[in-house]
Protein backbone atom coordinates (compact mmCIF):
# COMPACT_ATOMS: atom_id res chain seq x y z
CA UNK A 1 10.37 18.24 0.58
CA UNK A 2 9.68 15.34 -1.32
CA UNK A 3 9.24 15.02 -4.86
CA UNK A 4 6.47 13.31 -6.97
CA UNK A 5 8.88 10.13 -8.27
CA UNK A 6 9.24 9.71 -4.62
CA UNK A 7 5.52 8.50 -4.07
CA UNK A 8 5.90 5.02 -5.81
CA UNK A 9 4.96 1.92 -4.20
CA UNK A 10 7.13 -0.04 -1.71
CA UNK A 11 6.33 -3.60 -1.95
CA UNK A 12 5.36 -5.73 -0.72
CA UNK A 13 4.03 -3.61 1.69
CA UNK A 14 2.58 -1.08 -0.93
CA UNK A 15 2.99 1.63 1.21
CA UNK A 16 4.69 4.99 0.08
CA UNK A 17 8.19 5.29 1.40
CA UNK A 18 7.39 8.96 0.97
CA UNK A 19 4.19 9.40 3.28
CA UNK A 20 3.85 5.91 4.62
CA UNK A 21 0.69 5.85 4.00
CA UNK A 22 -0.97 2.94 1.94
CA UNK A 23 -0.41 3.45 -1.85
CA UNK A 24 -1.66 4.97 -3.99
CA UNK A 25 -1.33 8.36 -1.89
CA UNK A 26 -2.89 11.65 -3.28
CA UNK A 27 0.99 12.42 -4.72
CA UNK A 28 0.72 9.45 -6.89
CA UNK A 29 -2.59 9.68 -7.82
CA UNK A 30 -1.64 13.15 -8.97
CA UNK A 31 1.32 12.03 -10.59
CA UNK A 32 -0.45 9.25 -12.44
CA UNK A 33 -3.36 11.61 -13.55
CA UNK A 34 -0.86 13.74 -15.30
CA UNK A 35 1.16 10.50 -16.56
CA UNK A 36 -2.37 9.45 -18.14
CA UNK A 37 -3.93 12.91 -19.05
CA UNK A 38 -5.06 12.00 -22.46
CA UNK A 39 -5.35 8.33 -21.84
CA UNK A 40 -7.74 7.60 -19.43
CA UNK A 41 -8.27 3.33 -20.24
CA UNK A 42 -4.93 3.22 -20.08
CA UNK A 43 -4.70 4.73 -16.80
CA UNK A 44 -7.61 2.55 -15.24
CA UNK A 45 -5.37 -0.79 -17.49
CA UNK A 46 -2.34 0.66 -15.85
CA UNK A 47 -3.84 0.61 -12.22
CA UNK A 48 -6.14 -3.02 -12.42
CA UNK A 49 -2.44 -4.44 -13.15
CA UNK A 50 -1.16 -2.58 -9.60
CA UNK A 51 -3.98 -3.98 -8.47
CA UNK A 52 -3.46 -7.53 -9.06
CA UNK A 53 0.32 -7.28 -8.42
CA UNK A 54 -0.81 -5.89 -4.96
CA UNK A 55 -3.28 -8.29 -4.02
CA UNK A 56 -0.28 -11.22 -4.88
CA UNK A 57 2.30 -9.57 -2.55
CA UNK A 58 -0.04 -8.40 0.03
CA UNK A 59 -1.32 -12.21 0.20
CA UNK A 60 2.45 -14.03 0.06
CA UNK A 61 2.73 -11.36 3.28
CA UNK A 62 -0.60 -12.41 4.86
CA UNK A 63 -1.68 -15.37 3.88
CA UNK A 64 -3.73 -16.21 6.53
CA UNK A 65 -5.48 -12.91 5.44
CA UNK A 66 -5.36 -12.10 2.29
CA UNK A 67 -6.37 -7.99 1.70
CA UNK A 68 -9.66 -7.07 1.08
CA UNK A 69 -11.32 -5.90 -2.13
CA UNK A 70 -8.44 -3.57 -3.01
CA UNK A 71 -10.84 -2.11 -6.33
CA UNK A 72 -11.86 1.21 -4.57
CA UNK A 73 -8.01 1.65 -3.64
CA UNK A 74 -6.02 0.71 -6.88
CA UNK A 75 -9.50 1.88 -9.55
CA UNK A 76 -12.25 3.29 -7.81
CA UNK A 77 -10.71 7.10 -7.57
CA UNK A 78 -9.57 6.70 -11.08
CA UNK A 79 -13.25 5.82 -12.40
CA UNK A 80 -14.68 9.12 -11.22
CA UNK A 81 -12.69 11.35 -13.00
């Protein structure tokens, strides 16, 4: 069994070494939710920075195409809680 601290992001891929599924998986989103329970700018802060640290290392990877709008992925779960 894994644990939560397990679910962080390997970059540059930005996968979860855990799952291997592209990050942030439901284990991280749960971890940062608790992280962030009384702060929830700081969460959505905390997650446009992923975001744009993502978006760098996912282009350096693929720079003949760079990833798509990665808002929905890193922000847009976050913003409907």
């Amino acid at each position: 069994m894994t644990r939560l601290e397990d679910h962080r992001p390997l970059r540059p891929s930005w996968r979860c070494p855990a799952c291997g599924i592209l990050w942030p998986c439901s284990a991280a989103k749960l971890r940062l939710l608790g992280k962030f329970r009384e702060d929830g700018p700081g969460l959505l802060a905390h997650l446009a920075q992923l975001q744009e640290e993502a978006a760098a290392d996912l282009t350096k990877l693929n720079p003949s195409n760079p990833p798509a709008n990665l808002a929905d992925r890193f922000v847009g779960w976050a913003k409907a809680r």
